[in-house]
Protein backbone atom coordinates (compact mmCIF):
# COMPACT_ATOMS: atom_id res chain seq x y z
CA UNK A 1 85.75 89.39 103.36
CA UNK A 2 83.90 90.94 106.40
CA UNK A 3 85.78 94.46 106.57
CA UNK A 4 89.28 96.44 106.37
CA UNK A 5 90.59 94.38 109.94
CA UNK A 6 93.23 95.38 111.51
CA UNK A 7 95.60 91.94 110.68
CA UNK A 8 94.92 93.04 107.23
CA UNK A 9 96.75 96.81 107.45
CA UNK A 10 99.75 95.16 109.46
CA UNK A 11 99.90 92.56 106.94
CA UNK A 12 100.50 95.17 104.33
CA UNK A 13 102.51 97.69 105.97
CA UNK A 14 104.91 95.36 107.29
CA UNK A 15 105.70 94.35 103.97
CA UNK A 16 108.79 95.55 102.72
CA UNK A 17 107.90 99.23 100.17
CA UNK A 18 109.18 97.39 97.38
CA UNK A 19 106.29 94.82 97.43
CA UNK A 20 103.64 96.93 98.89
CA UNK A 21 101.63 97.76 95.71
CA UNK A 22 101.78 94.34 94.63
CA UNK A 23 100.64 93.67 97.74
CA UNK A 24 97.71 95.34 98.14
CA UNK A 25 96.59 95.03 94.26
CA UNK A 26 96.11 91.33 95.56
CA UNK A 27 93.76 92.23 99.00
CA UNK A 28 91.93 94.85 96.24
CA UNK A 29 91.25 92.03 94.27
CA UNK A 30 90.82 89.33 96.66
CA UNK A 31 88.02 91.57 98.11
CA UNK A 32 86.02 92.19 95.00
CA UNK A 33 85.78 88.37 94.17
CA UNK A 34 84.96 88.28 97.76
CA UNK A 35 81.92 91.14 96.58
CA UNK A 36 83.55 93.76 99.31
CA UNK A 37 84.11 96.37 97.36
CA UNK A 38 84.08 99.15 100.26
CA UNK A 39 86.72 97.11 101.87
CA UNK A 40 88.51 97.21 97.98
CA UNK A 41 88.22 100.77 98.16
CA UNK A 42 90.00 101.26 101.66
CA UNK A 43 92.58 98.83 100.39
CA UNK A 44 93.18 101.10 97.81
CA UNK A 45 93.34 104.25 99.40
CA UNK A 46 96.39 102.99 101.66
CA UNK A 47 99.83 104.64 100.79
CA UNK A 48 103.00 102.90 100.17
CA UNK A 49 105.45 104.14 103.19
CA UNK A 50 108.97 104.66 102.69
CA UNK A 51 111.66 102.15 104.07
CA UNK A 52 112.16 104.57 106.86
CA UNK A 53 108.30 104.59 107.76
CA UNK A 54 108.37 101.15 106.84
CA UNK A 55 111.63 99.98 109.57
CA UNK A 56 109.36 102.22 112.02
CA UNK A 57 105.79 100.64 111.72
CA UNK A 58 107.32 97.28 111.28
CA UNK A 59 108.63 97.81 114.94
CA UNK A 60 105.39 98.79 116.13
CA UNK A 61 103.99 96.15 114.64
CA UNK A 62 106.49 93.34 115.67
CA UNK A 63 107.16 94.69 119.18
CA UNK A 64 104.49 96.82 120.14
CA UNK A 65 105.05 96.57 123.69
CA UNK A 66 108.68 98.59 123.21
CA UNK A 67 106.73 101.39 121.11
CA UNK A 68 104.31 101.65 124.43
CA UNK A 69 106.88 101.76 126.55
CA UNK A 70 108.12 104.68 124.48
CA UNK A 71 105.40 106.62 123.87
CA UNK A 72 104.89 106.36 127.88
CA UNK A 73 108.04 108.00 128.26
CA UNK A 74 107.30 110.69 125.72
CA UNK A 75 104.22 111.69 127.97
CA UNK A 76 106.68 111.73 130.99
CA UNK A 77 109.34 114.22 129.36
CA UNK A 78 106.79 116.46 127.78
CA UNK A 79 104.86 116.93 131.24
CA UNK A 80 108.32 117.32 132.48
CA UNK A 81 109.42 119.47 130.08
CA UNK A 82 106.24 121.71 131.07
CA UNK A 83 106.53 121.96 134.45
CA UNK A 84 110.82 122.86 134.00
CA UNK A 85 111.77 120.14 136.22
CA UNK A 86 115.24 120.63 135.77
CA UNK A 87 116.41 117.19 137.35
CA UNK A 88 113.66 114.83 136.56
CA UNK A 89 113.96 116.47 133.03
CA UNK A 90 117.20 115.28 132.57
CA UNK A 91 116.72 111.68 133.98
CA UNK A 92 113.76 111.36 131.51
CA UNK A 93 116.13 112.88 128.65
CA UNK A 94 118.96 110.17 129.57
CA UNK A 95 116.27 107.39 129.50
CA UNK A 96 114.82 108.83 125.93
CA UNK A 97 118.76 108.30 124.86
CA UNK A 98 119.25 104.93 125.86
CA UNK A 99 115.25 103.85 124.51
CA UNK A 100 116.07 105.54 121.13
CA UNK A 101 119.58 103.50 120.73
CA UNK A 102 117.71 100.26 121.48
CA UNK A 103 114.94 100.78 119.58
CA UNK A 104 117.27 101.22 116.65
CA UNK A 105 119.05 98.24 117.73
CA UNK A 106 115.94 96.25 117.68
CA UNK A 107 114.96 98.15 114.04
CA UNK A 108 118.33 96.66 112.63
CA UNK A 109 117.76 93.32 114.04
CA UNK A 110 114.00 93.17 112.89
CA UNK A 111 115.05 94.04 109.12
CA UNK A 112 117.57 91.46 109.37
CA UNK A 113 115.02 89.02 109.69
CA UNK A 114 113.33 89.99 106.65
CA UNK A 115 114.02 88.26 103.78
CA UNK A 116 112.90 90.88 101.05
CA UNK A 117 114.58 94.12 103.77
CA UNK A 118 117.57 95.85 101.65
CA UNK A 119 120.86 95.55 102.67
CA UNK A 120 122.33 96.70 106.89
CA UNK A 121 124.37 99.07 105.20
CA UNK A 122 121.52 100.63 103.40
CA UNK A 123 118.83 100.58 106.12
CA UNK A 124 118.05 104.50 106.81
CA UNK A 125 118.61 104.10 110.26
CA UNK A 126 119.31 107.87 110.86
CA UNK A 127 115.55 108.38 109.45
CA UNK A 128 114.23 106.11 112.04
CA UNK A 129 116.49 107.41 114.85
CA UNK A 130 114.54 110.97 113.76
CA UNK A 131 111.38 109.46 113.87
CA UNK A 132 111.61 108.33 117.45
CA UNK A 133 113.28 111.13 118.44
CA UNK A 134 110.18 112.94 116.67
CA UNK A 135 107.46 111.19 118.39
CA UNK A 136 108.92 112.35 122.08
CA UNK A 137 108.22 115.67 121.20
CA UNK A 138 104.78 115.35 118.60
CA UNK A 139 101.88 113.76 120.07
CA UNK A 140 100.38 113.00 116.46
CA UNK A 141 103.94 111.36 115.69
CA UNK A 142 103.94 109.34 118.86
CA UNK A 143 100.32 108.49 118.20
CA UNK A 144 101.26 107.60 113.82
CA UNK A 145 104.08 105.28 115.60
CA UNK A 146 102.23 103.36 117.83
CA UNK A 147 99.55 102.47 114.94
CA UNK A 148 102.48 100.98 112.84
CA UNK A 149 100.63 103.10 109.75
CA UNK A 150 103.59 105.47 109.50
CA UNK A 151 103.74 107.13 105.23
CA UNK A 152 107.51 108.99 106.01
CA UNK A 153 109.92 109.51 108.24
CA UNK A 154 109.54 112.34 110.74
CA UNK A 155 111.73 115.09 112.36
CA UNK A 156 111.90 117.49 114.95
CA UNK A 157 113.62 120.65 114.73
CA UNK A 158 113.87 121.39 118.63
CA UNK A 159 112.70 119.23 121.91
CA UNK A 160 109.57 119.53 123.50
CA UNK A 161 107.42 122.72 124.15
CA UNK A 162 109.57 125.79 123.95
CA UNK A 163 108.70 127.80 127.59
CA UNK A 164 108.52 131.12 127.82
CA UNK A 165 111.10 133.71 129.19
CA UNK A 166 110.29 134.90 132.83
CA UNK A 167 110.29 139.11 131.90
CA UNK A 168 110.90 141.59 134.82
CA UNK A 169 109.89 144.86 133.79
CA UNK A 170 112.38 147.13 135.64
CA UNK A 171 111.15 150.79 136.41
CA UNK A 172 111.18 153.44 138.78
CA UNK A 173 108.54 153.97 140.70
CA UNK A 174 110.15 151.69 143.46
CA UNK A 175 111.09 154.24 146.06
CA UNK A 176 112.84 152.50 148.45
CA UNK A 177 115.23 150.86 145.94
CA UNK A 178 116.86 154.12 144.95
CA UNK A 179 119.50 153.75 147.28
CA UNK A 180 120.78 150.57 146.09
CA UNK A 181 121.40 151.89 143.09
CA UNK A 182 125.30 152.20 142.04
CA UNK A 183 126.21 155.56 142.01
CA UNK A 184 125.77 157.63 138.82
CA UNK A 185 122.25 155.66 138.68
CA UNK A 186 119.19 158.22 137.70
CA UNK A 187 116.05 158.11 139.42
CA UNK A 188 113.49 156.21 137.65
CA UNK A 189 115.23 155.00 134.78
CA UNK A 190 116.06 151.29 134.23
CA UNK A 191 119.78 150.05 135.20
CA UNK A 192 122.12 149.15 132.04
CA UNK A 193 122.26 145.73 133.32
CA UNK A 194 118.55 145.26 133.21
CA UNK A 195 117.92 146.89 129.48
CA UNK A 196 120.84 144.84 128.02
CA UNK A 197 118.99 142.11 129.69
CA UNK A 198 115.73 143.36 127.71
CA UNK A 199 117.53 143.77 124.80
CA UNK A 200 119.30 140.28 124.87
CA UNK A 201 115.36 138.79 125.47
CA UNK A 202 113.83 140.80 122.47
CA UNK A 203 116.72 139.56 120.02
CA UNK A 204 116.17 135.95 121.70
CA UNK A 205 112.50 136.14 120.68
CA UNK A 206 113.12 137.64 117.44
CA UNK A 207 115.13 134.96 116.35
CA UNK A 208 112.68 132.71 118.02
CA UNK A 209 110.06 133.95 115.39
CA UNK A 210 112.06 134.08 112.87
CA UNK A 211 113.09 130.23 113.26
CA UNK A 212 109.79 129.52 113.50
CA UNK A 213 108.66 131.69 110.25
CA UNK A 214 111.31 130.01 108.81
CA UNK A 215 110.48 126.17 109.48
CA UNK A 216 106.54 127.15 108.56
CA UNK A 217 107.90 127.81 105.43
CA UNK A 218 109.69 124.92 105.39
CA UNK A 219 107.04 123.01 106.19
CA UNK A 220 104.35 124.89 104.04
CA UNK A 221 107.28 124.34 101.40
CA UNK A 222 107.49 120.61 101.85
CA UNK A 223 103.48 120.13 102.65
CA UNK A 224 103.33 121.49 98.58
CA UNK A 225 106.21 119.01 97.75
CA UNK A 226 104.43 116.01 99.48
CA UNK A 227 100.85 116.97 97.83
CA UNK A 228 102.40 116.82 94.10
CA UNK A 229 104.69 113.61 95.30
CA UNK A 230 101.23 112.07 96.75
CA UNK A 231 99.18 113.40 92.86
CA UNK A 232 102.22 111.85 91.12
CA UNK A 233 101.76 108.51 93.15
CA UNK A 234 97.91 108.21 92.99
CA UNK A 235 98.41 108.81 89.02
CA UNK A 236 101.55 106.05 88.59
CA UNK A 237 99.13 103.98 90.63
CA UNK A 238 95.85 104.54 88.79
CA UNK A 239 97.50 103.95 85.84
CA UNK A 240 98.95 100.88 87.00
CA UNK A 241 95.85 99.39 88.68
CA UNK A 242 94.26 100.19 85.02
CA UNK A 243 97.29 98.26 83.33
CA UNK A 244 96.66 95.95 85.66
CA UNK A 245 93.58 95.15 84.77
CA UNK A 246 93.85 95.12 80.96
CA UNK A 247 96.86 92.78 81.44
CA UNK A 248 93.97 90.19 83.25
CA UNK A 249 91.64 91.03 80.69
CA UNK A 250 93.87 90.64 77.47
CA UNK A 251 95.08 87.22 79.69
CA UNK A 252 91.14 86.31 79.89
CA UNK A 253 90.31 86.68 75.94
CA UNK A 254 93.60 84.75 74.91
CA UNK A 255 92.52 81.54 77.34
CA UNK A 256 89.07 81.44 75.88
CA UNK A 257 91.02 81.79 71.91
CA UNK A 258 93.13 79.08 73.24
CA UNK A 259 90.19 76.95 74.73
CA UNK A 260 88.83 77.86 71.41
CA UNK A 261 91.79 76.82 69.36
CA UNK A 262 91.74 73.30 71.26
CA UNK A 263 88.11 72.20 70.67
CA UNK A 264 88.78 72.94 67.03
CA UNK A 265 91.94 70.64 67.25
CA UNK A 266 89.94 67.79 69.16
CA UNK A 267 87.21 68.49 66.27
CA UNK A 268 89.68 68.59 63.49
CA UNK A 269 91.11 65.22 65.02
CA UNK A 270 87.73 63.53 65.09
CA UNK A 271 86.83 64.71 61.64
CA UNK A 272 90.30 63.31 60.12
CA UNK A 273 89.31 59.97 62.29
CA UNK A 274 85.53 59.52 60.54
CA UNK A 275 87.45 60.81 56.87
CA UNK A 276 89.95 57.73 57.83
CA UNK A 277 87.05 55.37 58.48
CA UNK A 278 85.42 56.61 55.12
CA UNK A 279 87.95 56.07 53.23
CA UNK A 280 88.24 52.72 54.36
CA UNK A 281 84.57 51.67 54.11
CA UNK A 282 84.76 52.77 50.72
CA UNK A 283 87.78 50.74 49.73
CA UNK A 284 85.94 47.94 51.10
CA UNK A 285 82.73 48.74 48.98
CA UNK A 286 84.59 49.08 46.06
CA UNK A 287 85.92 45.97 46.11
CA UNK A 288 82.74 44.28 47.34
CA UNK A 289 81.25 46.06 44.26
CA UNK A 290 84.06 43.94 41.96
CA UNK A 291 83.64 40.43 43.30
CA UNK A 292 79.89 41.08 42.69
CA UNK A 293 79.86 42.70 39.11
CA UNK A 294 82.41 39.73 38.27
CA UNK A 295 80.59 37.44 40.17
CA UNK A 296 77.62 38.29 38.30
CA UNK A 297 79.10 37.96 34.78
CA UNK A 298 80.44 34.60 35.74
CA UNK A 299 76.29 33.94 36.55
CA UNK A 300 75.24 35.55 33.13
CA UNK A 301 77.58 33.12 31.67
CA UNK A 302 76.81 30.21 32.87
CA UNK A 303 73.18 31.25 32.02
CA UNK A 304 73.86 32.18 28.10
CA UNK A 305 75.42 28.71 28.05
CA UNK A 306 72.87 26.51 29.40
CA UNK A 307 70.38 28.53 27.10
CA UNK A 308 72.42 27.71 24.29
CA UNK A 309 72.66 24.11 25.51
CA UNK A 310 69.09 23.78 25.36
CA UNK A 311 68.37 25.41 21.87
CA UNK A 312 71.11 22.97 20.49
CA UNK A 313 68.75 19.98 22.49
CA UNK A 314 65.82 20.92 21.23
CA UNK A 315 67.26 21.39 18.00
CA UNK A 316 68.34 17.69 17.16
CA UNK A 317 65.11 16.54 19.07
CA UNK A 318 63.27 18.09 15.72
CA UNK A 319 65.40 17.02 13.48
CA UNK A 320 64.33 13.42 14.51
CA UNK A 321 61.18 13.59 14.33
């Protein structure tokens, strides 16, 4: 394997979060028999993404072209949001609208197509609606979409970059405004209109901060959350990936007992062949070895009686002499 490409990460990640580990245990593997392991390592350091992240970065992946076009639209509101063009702003935020509900569309249609996608009615397509919503106002999230490498689904509090109140500081060293003052006015002293004005500002910026204290903690809160979800996962995984692995090895030493096992059956069937052949060969010497010890008495015999023939001839040959 020549490296970590790119087909390789969309491969994964646009395979559905219930098949993802699986997945990649087989591209870890796959690249050490290949003898990559730095590419095995970068395999393994990539993070299963939820079915939200998962609907999201199988869009970009699928139809990158409509994430462009959306991320190009992003850049549009933001600098519009900026420079408080009131009317452009609102043309842009119309278009975001109608890109968000087809891009949703397009999600639901794109997990249909999957065979291994859950269910349409249990698709989190409010999660993904979130996360595109997100990326218009979060240039990282725009920029996580577009790569199709997304871990969760995203949100966004507010929309785009918060601009700060215009502040007139009313006082009285304006001379020649004194007499438009309503009667009853003092000199040099701010009008009641102006300091509830002031006062209405401060509060907005005070709760301001304090929504913003508030969603640091939040996040700080969730950041915590994520980092012992993330330990939890690397564990589960480690300890899987070492199950894993002593599942192939335990797999490995009972083929070779059973390769084993089967040469001592083939031997065991050869031996019983040879005892078979033995046992024959000595049936047939056994009886080889009767037909010659009788065969050999019927000999001794027949010698004992022509001996005795010729001791009774040259018996009566004496006797007549």
């Amino acid at each position: 394997m020549p490296g970590l490409s790119t087909e390789l990460v969309q491969q994964l990640y646009r395979t559905p979060p219930d098949r993802f580990v699986a997945a990649r245990e087989a591209a870890v593997a796959q690249a050490r028999r290949a003898g990559d392991p730095a590419t095995a390592r970068e395999l393994a350091r990539l993070r299963r993404p939820t079915v939200a992240a998962w609907l999201v970065n199988l869009l970009a992946i699928r139809r990158p072209e409509l994430v462009a076009d959306l991320v190009q639209l992003a850049d549009a509101l933001r600098s519009a949001q900026r420079e408080l063009r009131g009317p452009k702003l609102r043309e842009l935020s119309a278009q975001r609208r109608a890109v968000v509900g087809a891009l949703v569309a397009e999600v639901r249609k794109l997990a249909a197509a999957e065979p291994d996608a859950p269910p349409a009615n249990r698709l989190p397509l409010a999660e993904v609606e979130a996360t595109l919503n997100a990326a218009f106002s979060d240039v990282e999230v725009a920029e996580q979409v577009r790569a199709g490498r997304l871990l969760r689904a995203a949100s966004y509090a507010g929309f785009g970059e918060v601009p700060r109140p215009q502040l007139r500081l009313v006082t009285g060293d304006d001379e020649e405004h004194d007499e438009e003052r309503p009667a009853g006015a003092q000199r040099g002293r701010p009008e009641a209109a102006p300091r509830t004005d002031r006062a209405a500002e401060r509060a907005e910026r005070a709760a301001q901060r304090a929504a913003q204290a508030e969603r640091a903690r939040q996040r700080r809160a969730l950041d915590r959350e994520l980092a012992k979800a993330q330990a939890d996962q690397d564990r589960a995984e480690a300890e899987l990936t070492e199950a894993t692995g002593q599942e192939r090895d335990g797999a490995a030493v009972l083929d070779g007992l059973e390769a084993e096992l089967a040469e001592l059956e083939r031997r065991r069937a050869v031996a019983e062949q040879d005892l078979s052949r033995a046992k024959l060969a000595r049936r047939a010497a056994e009886r080889a070895v009767t037909v010659a010890r009788r065969r050999a008495g019927e000999v001794e015999a027949a010698i004992e009686a022509l001996a005795a023939e010729e001791g009774d001839a040259d018996a009566g040959g004496g006797a007549a002499d």
